[in-house]
N, C-alpha and C. Protein backbone atom coordinates (compact mmCIF):
# COMPACT_ATOMS: atom_id res chain seq x y z
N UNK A 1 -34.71 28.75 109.73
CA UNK A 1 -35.99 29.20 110.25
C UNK A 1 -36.51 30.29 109.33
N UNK A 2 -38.24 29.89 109.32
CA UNK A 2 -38.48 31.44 108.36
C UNK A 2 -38.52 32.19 108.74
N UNK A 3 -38.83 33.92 107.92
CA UNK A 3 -39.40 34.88 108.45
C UNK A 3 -40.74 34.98 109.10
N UNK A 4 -41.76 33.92 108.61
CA UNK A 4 -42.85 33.95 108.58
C UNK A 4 -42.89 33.11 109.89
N UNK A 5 -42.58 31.89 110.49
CA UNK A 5 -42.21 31.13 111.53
C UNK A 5 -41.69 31.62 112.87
N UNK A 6 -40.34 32.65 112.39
CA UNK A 6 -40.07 33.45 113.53
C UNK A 6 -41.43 34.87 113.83
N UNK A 7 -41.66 35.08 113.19
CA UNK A 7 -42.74 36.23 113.62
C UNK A 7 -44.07 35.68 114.18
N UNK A 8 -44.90 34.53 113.64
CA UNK A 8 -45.39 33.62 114.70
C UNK A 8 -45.21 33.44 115.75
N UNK A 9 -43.88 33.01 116.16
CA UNK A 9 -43.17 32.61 117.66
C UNK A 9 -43.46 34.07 118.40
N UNK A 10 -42.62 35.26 117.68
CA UNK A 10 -42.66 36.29 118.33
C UNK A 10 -43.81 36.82 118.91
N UNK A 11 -45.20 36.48 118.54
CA UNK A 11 -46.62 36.96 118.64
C UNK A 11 -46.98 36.08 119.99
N UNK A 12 -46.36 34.72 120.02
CA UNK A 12 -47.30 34.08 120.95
C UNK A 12 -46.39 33.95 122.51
N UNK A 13 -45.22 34.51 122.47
CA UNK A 13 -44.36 34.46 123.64
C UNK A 13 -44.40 36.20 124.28
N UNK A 14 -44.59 36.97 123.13
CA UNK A 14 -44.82 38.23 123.45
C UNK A 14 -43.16 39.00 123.74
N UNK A 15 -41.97 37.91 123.01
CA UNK A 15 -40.83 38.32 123.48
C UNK A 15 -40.19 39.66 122.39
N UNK A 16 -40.92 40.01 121.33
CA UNK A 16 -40.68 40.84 120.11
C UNK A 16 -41.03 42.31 120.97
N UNK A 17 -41.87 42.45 121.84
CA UNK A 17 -42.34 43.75 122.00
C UNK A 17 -40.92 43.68 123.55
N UNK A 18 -40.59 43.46 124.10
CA UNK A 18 -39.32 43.39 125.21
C UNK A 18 -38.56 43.62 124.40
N UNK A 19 -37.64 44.68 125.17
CA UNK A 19 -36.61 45.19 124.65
C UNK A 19 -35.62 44.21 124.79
N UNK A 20 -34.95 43.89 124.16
CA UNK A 20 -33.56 42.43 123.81
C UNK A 20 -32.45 42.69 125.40
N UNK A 21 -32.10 41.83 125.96
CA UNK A 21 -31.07 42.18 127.09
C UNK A 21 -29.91 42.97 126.45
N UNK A 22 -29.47 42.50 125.19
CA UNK A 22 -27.96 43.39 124.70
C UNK A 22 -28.01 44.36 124.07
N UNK A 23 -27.57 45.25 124.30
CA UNK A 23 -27.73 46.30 122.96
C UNK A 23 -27.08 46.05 121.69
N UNK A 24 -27.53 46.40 120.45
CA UNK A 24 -27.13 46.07 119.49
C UNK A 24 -25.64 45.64 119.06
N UNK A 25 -25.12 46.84 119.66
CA UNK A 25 -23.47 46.88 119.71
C UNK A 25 -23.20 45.14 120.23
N UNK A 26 -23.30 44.84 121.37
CA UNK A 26 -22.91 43.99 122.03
C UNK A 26 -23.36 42.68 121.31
N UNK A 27 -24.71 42.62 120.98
CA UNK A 27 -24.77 41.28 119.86
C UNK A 27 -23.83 41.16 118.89
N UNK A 28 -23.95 42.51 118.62
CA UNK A 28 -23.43 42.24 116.98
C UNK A 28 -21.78 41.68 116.96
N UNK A 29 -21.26 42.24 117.66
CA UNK A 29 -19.69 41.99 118.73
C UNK A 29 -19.95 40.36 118.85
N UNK A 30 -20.50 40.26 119.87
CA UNK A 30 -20.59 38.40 120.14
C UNK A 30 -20.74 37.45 118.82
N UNK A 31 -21.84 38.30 117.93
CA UNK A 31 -22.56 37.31 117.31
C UNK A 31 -21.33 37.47 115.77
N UNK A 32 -20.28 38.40 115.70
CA UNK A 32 -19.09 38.21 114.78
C UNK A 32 -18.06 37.39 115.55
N UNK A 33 -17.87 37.23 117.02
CA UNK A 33 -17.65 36.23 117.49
C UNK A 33 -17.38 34.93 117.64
N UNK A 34 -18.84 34.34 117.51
CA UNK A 34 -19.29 32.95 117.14
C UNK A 34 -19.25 32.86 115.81
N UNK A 35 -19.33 33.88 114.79
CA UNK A 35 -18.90 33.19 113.27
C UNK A 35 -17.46 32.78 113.02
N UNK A 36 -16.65 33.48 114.27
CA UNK A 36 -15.29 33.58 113.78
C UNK A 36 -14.85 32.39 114.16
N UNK A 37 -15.34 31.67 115.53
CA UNK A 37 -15.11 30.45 115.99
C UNK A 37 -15.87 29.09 114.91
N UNK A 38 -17.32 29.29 114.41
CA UNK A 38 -17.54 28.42 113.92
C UNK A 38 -16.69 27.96 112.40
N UNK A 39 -16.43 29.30 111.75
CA UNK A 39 -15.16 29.47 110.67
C UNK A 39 -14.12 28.99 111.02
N UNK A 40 -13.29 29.13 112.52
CA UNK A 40 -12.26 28.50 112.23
C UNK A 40 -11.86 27.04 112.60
N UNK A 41 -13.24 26.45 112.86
CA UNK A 41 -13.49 24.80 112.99
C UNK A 41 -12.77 24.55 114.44
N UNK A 42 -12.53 22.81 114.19
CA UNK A 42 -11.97 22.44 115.01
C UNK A 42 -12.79 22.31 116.62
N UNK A 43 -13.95 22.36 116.70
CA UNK A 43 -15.19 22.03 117.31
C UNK A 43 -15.82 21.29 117.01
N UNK A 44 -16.48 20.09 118.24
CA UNK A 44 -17.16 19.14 117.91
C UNK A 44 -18.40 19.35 117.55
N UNK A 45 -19.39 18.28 117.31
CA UNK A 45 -20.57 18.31 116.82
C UNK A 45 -21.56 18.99 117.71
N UNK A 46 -21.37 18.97 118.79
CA UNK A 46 -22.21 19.49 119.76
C UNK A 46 -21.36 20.69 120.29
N UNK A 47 -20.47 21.33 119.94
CA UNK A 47 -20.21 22.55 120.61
C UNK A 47 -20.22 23.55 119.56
N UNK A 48 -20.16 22.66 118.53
CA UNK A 48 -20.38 23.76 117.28
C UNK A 48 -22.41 24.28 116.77
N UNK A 49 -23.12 22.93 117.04
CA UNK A 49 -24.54 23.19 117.41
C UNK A 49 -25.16 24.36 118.25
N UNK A 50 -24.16 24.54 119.87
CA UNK A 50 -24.54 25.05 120.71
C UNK A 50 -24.42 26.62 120.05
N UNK A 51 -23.17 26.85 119.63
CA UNK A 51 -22.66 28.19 119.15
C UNK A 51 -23.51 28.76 117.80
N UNK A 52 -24.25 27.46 116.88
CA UNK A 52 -25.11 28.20 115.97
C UNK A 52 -26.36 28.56 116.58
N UNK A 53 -26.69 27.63 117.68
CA UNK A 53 -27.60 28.45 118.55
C UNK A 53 -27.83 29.69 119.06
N UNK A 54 -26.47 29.98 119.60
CA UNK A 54 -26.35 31.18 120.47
C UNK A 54 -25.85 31.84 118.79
N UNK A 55 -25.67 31.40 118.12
CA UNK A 55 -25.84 32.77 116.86
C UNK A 55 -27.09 33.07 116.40
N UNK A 56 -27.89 31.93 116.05
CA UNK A 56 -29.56 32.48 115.70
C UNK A 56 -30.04 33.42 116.83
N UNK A 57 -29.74 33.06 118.01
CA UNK A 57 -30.65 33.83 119.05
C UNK A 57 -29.74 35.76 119.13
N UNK A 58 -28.74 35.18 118.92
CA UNK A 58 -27.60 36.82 118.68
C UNK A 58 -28.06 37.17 117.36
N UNK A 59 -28.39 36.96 116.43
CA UNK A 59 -29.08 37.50 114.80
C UNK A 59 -30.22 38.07 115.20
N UNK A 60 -31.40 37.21 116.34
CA UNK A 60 -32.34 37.61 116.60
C UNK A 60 -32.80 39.07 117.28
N UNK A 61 -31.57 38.44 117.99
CA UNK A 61 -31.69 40.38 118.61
C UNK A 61 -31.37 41.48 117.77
N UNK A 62 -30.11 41.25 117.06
CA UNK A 62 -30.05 42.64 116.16
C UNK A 62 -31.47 42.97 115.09
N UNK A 63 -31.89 41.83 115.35
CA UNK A 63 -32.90 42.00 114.04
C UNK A 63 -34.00 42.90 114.91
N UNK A 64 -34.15 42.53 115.86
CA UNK A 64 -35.36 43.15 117.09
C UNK A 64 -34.55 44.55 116.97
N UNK A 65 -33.56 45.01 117.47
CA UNK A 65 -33.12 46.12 117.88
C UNK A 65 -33.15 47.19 116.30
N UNK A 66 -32.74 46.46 114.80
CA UNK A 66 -33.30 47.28 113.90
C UNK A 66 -34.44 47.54 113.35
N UNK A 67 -35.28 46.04 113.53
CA UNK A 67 -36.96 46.80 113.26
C UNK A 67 -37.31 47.62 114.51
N UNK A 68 -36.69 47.69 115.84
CA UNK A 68 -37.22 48.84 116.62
C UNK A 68 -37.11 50.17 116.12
N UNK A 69 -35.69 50.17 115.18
CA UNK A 69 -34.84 51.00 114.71
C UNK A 69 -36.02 52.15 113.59
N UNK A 70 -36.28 50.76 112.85
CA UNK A 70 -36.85 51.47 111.37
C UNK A 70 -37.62 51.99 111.98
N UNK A 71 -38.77 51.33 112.79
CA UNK A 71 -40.21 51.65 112.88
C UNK A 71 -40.29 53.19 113.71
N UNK A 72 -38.94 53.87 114.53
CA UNK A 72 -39.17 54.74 115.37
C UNK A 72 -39.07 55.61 114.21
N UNK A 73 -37.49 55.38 112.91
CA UNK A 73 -37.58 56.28 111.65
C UNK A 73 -38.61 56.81 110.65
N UNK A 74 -39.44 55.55 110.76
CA UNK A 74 -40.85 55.40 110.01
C UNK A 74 -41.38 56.53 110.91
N UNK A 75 -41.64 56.68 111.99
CA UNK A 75 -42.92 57.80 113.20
C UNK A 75 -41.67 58.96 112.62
N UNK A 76 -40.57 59.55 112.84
CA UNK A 76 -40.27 60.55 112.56
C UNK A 76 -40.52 60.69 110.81
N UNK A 77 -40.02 60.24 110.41
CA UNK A 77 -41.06 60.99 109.11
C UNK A 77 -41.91 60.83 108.71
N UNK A 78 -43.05 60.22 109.38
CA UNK A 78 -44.50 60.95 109.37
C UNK A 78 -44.53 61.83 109.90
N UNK A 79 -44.05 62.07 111.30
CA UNK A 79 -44.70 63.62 111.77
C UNK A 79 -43.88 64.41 110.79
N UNK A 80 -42.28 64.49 110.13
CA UNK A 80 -41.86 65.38 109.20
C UNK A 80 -42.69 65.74 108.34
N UNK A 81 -43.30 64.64 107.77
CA UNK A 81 -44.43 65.10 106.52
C UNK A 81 -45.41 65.80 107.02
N UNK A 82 -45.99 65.75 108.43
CA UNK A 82 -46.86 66.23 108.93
C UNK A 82 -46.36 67.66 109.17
N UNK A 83 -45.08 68.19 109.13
CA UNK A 83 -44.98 69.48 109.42
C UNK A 83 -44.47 70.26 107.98
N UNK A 84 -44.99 69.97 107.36
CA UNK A 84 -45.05 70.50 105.79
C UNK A 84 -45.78 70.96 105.41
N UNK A 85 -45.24 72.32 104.87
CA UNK A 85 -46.33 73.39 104.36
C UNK A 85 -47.42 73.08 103.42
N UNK A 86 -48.01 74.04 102.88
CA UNK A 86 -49.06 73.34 102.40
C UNK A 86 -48.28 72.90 100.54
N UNK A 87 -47.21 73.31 100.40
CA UNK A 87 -46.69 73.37 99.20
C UNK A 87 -45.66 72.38 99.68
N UNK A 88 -45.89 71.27 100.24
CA UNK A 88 -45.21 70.57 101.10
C UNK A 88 -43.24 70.88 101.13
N UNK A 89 -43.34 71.87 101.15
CA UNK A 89 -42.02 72.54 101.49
C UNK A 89 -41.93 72.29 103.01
N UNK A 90 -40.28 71.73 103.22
CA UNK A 90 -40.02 72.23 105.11
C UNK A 90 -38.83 73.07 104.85
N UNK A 91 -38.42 72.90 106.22
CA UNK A 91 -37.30 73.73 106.64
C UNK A 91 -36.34 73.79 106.08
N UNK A 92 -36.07 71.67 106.17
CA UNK A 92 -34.88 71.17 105.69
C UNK A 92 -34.49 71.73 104.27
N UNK A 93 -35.51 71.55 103.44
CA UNK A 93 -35.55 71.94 102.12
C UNK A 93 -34.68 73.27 101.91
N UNK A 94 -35.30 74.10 102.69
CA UNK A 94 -34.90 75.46 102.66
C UNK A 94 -33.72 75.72 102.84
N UNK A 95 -33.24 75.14 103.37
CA UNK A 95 -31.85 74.89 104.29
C UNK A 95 -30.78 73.94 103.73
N UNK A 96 -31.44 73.03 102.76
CA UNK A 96 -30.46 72.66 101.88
C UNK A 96 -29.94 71.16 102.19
N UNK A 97 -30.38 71.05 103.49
CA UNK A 97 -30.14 69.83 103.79
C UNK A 97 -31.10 68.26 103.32
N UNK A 98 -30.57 66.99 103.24
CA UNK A 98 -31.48 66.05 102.50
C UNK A 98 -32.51 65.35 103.33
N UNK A 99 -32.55 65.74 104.79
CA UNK A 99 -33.25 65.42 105.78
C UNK A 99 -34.57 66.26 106.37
């Protein structure tokens, strides 16, 4: 599936702006899970289908839960930049730290 295909879908179901049922932790757990089962074979054609299923839809969420991720990082440093002197010096600077 594309990027461009899945973000389509996401626009017209409205399921991208809902917060995902699992928290990241917990996908990411399941969804190393189902790689470990589909890796170690020995599943039929249809139970191994079902499980790449429930892995696209477990990829999907972590992916939701880190662009929630970036985009809140993205708003904190704008307002950071926004609290910069006029010599765009901050605190952090001062202080030595890289944040």
């Amino acid at each position: 599936m594309s990027e461009s295909s899945t973000a389509a879908g996401d626009d017209t179901n409205g399921a991208a702006a809902a917060e995902p049922e699992l928290s990241y932790e917990e996908a990411r757990d399941e969804l190393n899970a189902v790689v470990r089962q589909l890796e170690s074979g020995g599943l039929t054609l249809k139970e191994s289908l079902a499980l790449w299923e429930r892995g696209e839809a477990l990829a999907k969420t972590c992916e939701q839960w880190l662009e929630g991720a970036r985009a809140r990082l993205a708003v904190a440093m704008q307002e950071a930049d926004g609290e910069n002197g006029p010599n765009g010096e901050t605190s952090s600077e001062e202080s030595g730290t890289p944040f």
